[in-house]
Protein backbone atom coordinates (compact mmCIF):
# COMPACT_ATOMS: atom_id res chain seq x y z
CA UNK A 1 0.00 0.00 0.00
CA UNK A 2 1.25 3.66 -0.67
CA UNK A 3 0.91 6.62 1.38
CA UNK A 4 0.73 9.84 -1.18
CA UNK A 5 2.48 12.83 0.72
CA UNK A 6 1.11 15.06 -2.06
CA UNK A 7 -0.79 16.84 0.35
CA UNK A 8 2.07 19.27 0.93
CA UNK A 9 1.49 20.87 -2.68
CA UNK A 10 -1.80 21.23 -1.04
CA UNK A 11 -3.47 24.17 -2.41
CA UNK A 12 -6.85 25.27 -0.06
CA UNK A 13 -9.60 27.40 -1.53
CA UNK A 14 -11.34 29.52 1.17
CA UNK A 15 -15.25 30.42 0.33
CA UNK A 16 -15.34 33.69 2.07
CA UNK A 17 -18.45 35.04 2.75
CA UNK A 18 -18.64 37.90 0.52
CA UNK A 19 -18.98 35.51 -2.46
CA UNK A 20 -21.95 33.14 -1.11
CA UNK A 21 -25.64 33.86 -1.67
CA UNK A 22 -26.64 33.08 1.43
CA UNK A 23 -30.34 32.50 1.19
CA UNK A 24 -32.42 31.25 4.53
CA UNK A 25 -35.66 30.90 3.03
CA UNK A 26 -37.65 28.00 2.84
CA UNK A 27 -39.61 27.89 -0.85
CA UNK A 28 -41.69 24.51 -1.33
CA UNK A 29 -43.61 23.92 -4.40
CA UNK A 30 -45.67 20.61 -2.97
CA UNK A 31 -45.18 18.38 -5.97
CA UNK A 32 -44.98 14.99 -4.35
CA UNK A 33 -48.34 13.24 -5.81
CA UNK A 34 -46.63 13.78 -9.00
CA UNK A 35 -42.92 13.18 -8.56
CA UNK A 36 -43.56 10.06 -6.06
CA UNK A 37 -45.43 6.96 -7.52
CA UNK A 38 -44.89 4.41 -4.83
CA UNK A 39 -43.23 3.47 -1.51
CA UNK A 40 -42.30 0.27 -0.51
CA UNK A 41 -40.67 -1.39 2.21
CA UNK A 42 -39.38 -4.58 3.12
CA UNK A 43 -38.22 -6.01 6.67
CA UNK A 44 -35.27 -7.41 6.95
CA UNK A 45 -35.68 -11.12 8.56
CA UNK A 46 -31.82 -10.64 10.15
CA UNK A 47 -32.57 -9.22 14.04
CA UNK A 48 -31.14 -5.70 15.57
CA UNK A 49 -28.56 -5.47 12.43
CA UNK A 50 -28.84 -2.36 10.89
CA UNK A 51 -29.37 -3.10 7.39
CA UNK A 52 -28.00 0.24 5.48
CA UNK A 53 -26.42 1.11 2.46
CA UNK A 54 -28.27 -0.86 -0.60
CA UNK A 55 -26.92 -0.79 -3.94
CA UNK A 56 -28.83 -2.25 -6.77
CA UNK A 57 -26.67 -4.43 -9.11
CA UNK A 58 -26.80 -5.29 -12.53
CA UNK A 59 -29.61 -7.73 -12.42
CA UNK A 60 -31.65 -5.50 -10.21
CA UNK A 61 -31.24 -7.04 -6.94
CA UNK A 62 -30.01 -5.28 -4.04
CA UNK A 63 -26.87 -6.26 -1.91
CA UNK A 64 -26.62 -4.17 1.76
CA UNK A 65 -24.63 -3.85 4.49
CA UNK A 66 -25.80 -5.75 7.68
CA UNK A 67 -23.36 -3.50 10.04
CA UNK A 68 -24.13 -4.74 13.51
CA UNK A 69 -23.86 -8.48 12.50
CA UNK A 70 -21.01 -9.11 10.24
CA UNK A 71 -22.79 -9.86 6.67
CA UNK A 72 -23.51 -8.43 3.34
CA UNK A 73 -27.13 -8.79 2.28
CA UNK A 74 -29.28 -9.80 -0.56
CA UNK A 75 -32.52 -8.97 -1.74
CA UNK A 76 -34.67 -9.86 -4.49
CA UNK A 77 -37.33 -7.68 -5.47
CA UNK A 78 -39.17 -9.46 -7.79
CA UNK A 79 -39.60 -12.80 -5.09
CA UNK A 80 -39.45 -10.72 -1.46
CA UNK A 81 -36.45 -13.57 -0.81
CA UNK A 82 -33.94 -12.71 1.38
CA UNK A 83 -30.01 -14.02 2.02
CA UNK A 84 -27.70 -13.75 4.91
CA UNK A 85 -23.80 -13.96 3.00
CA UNK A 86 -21.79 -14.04 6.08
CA UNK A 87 -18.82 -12.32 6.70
CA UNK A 88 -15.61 -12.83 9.97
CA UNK A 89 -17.17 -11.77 13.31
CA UNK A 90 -15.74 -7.64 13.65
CA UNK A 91 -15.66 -7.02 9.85
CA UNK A 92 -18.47 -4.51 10.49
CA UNK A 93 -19.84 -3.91 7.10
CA UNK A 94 -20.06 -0.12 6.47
CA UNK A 95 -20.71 -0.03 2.42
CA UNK A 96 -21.51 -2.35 -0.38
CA UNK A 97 -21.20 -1.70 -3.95
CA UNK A 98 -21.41 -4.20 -6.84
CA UNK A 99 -19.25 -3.85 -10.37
CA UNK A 100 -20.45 -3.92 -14.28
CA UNK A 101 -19.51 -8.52 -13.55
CA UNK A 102 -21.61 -9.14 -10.21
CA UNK A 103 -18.57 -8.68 -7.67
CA UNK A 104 -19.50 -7.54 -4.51
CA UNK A 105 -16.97 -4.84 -3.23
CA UNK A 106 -17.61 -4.00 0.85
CA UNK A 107 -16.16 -1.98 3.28
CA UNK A 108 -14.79 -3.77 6.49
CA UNK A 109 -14.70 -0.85 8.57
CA UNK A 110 -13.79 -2.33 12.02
CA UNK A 111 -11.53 -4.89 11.02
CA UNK A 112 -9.34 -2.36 8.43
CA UNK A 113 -9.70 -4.23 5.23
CA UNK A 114 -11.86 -3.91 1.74
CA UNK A 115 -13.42 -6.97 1.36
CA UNK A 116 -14.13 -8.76 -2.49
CA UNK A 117 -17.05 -11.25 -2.02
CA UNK A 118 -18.09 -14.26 -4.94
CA UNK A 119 -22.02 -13.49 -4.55
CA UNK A 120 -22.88 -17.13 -5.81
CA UNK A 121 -20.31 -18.65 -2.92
CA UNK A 122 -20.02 -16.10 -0.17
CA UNK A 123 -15.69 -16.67 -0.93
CA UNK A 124 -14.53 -13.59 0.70
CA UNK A 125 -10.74 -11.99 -0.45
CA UNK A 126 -9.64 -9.26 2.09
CA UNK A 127 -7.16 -6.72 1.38
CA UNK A 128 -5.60 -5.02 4.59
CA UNK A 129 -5.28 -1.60 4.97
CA UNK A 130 -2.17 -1.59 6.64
CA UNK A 131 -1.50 2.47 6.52
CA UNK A 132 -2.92 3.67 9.58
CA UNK A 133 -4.75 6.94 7.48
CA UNK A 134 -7.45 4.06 5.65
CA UNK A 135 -7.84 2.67 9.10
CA UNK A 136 -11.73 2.09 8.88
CA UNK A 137 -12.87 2.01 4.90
CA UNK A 138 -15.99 4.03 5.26
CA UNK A 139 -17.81 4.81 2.03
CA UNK A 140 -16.73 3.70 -1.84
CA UNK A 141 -17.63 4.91 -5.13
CA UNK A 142 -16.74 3.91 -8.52
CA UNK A 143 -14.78 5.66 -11.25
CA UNK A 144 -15.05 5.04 -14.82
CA UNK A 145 -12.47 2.15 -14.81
CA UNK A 146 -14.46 0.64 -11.94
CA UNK A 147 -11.60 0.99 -9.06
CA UNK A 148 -13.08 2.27 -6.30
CA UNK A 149 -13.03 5.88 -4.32
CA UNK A 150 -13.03 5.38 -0.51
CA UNK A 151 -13.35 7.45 2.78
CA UNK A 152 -11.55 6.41 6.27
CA UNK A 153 -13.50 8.14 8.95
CA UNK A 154 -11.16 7.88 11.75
CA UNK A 155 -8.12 7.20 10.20
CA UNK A 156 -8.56 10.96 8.19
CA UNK A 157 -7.89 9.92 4.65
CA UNK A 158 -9.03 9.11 1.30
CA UNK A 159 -8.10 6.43 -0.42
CA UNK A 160 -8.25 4.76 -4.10
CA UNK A 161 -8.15 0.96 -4.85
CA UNK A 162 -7.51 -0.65 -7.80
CA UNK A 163 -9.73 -3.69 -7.96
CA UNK A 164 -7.75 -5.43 -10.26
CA UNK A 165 -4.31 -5.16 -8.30
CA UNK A 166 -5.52 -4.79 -4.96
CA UNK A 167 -3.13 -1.61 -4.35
CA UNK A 168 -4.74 1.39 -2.87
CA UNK A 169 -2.78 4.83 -2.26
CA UNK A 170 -3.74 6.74 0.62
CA UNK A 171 -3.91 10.47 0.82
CA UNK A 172 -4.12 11.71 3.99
CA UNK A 173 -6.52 14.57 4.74
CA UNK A 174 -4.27 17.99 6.12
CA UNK A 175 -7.58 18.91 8.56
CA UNK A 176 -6.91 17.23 11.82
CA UNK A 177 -10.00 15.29 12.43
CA UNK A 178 -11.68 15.97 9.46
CA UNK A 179 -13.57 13.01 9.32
CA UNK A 180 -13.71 12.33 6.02
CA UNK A 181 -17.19 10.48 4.83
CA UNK A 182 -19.64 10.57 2.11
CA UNK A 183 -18.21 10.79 -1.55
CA UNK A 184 -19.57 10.54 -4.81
CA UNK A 185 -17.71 10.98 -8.30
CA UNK A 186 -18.14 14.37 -10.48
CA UNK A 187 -20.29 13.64 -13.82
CA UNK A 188 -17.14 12.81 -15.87
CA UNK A 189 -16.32 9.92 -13.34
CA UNK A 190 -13.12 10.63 -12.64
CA UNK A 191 -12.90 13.14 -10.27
CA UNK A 192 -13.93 12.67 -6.44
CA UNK A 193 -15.85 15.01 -4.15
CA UNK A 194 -15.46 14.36 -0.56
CA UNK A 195 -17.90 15.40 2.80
CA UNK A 196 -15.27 16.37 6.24
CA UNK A 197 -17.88 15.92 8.40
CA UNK A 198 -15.91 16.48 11.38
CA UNK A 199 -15.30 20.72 9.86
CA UNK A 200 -16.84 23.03 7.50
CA UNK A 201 -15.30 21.41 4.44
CA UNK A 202 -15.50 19.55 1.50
CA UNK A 203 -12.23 18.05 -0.54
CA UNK A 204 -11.89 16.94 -3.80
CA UNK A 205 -8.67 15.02 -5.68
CA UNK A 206 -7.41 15.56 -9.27
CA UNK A 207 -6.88 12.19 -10.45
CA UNK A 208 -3.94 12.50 -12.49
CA UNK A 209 -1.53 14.47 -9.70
CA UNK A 210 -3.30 12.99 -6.74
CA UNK A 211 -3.28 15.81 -4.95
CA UNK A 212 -6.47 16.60 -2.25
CA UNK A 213 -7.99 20.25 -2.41
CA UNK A 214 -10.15 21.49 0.54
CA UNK A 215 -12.48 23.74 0.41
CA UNK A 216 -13.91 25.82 3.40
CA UNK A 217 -17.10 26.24 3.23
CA UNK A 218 -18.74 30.03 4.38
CA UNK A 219 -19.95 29.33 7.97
CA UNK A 220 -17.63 27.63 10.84
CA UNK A 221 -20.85 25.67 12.12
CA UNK A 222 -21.01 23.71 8.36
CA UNK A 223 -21.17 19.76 9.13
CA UNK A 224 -21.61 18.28 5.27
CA UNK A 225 -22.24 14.97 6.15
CA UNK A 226 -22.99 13.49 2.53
CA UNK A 227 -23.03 15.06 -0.66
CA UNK A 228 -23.76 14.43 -4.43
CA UNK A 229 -22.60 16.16 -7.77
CA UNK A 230 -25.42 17.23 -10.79
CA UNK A 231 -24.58 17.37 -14.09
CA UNK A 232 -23.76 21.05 -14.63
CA UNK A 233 -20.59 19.84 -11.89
CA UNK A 234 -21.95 21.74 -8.95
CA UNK A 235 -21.84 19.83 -5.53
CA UNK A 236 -24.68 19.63 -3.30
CA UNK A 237 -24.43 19.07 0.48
CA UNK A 238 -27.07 18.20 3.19
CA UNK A 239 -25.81 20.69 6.08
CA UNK A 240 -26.16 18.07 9.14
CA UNK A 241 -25.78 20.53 11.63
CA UNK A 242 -27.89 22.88 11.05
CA UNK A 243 -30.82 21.61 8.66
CA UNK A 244 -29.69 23.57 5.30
CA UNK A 245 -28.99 22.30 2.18
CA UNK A 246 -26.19 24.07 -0.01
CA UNK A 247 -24.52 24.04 -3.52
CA UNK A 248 -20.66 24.63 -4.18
CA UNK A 249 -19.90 26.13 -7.19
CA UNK A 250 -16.40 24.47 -8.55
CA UNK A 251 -15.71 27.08 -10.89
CA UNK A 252 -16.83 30.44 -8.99
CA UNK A 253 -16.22 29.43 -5.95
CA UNK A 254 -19.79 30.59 -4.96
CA UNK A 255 -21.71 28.72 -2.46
CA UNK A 256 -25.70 29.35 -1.62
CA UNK A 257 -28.09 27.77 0.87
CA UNK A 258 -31.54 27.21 1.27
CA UNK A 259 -33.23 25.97 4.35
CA UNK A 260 -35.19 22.56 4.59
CA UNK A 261 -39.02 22.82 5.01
CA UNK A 262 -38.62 20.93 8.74
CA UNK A 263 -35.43 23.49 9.54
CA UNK A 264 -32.92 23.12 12.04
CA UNK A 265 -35.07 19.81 13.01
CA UNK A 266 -34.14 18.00 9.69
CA UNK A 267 -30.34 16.53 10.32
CA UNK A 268 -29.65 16.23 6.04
CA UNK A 269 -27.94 13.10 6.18
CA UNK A 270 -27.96 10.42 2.74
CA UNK A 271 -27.68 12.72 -0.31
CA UNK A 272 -28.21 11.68 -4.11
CA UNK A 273 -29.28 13.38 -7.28
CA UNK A 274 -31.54 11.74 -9.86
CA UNK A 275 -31.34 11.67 -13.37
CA UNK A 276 -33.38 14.93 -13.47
CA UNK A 277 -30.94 16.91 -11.41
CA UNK A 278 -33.13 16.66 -8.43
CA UNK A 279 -31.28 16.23 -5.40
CA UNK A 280 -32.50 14.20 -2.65
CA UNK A 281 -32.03 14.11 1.09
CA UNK A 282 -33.53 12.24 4.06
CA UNK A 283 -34.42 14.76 6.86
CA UNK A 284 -33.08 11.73 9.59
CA UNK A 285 -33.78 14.34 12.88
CA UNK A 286 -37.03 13.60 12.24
CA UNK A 287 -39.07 10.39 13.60
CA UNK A 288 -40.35 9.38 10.91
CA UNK A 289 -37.27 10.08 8.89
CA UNK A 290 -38.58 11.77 5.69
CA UNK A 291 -37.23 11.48 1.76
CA UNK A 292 -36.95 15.37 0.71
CA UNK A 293 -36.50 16.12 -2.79
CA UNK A 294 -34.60 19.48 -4.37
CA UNK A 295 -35.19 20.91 -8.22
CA UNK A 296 -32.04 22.69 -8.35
CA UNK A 297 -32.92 23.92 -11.83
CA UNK A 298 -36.05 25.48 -10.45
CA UNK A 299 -34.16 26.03 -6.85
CA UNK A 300 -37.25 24.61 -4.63
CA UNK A 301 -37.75 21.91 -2.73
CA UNK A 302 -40.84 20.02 -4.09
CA UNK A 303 -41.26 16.73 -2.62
CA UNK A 304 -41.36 15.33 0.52
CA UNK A 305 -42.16 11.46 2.01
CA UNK A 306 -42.27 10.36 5.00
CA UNK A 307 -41.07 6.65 5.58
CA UNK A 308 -43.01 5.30 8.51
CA UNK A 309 -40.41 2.61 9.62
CA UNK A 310 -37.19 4.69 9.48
CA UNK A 311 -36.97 5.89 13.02
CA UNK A 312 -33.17 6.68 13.57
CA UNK A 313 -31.19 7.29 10.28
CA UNK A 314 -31.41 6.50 6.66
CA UNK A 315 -28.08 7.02 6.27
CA UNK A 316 -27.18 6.45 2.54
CA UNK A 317 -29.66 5.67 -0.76
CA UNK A 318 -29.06 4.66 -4.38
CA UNK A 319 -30.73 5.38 -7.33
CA UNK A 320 -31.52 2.54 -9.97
CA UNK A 321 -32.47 4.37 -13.00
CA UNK A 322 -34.09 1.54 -15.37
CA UNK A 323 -36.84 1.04 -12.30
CA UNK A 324 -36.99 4.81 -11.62
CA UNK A 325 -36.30 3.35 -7.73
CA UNK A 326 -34.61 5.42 -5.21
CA UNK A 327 -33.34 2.36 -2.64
CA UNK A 328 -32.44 2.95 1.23
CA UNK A 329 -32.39 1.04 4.54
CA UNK A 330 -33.30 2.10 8.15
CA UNK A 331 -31.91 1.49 11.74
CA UNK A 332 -34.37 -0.59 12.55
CA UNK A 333 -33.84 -3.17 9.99
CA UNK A 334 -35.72 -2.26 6.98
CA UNK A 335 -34.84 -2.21 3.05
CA UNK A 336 -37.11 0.51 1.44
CA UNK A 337 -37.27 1.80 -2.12
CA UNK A 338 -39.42 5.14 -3.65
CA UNK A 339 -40.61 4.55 -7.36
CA UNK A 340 -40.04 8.04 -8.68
CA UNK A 341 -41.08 10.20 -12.03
């Protein structure tokens, strides 16, 4: 494994707060009976073992984390079956992603490895993160080659593996306890952005220098917890702290806010855009959590859903475009999906 002291090139973009629109205002256009078609949800027959994190593979079922008791999950849609793929006791699950051939990629966030699973055996390979900056893989995304993107939470860096040589290079984060967590890749693919939930920051990495750029976001209270990337390139991020929503502007530096309809209340936590450049977030301070859903070509929110089992967090969602299915799971122990227009 390599440890990429690139960081020291660093160069740090400050949003200052003469160049945000800072706009507190809550504007909802209630369009929910016509954006939403249907809400499902599914129980998860494992007990107490916070099912989180589905991602819909190429056949259309749905693989998830089971965090609290060591597996990776399977659903199918079409037959309501379930399966239990176990994994060592302590891997602790944290993500699960599947590539273009059926692999199952996870994140074995307690035990310090990335984990490559055969979905038709449960045969598990394990790569070790031995530098102590990927400590706990967090949260993966793909690029266009398929390697994988990953967050450490704890150990403060960010990571890329290459699935087919089992190398990753570690960048380490220059913010102290920055707590690096949700990413998603810009529309090209290439390019990373990163959420520092533990300071008012987001990062991204150029992927031919590897070098990390943070970006300080307007206000010191800022806790981006997740974000997502439309396709004009501008980053959206679910304010955790303080129940806004905001977009970053890569190439004017600009950043503006808007307030969720529930306010301070909401806790913005799983963020994803659609295929219409709506962005949406789940509002987890609430009990019910809710699904909220941004136009940011209109700038409004204009859906919102309440999910009646997800008391606690939905704490990260995919988006399956040939079923038009937004797919999440719930602390306590649900797999849900929201048929969209």
């Amino acid at each position: 494994m390599k440890t990429l002291f690139s960081i020291f090139l660093i160069s740090v973009l400050i949003v200052v707060s003469g160049q945000n629109d800072y706009d507190p205002s809550v504007s909802f256009t209630d369009r929910t009976s016509e954006i939403v078609v249907s809400l499902d949800e599914w129980n998860v027959p494992f007990d107490d073992t916070r099912s989180r994190d589905p991602y819909v593979a190429p056949d259309g079922t749905v693989y998830f984390a089971g965090q609290r008791d060591h597996y990776v999950g399977h659903f199918n849609p079409e037959t309501g079956e379930f399966r239990h793929l176990p994994l060592e006791d302590g891997a602790g699950p944290h993500t699960v992603v599947v590539a273009d051939d059926g692999t199952v990629w996870y994140a074995g966030n307690r035990a310090q490895h990335i984990g490559k699973m055969n979905p038709e055996t449960g045969e598990v390979t394990k790569y070790m993160m031995e530098d102590d900056y990927a400590r706990d893989p967090h949260t993966f995304a793909f690029d266009n080659d398929g390697n994988i993107w990953f967050t450490a939470q704890g150990g403060n860096g960010v990571g890329y593996f290459n699935v087919t040589t089992g190398e990753a290079n570690v960048i380490p984060v220059p913010t102290e306890r920055a707590r690096p967590y949700g990413i998603r890749m810009a529309p090209d693919g290439e390019r990373p952005w990163i959420a520092l939930f533990g300071t008012n920051k987001i990062a991204t990495v150029d992927p031919e220098t590897m070098v990390l750029e943070e970006i300080e976001l307007p206000r010191e209270d800022i806790r981006a917890r997740r974000l997502d990337v439309t396709s004009d390139g501008n980053v959206w991020y679910g304010d955790y702290a303080s129940g806004m929503i905001g977009r970053y502007n890569p190439e004017t530096g600009d950043v503006t806010e808007w307030e969720m309809p529930d306010g301070n209340a909401s806790r913005p936590y799983a963020v994803l855009k659609d295929d219409h450049d709506r962005v949406w977030f789940s509002a987890s301070g609430l009990e019910p959590n809710k699904m909220v859903a941004f136009d940011t070509r209109a700038e409004e929110f204009v859906a919102s859903v309440e999910v009646p089992t997800a008391s606690g967090s939905i704490r990260h969602i995919d988006f399956d475009q040939r079923t038009r299915a937004i797919w999440f799971g719930t602390d306590t122990g649900h797999i849900g999906r929201l048929v969209i227009n």
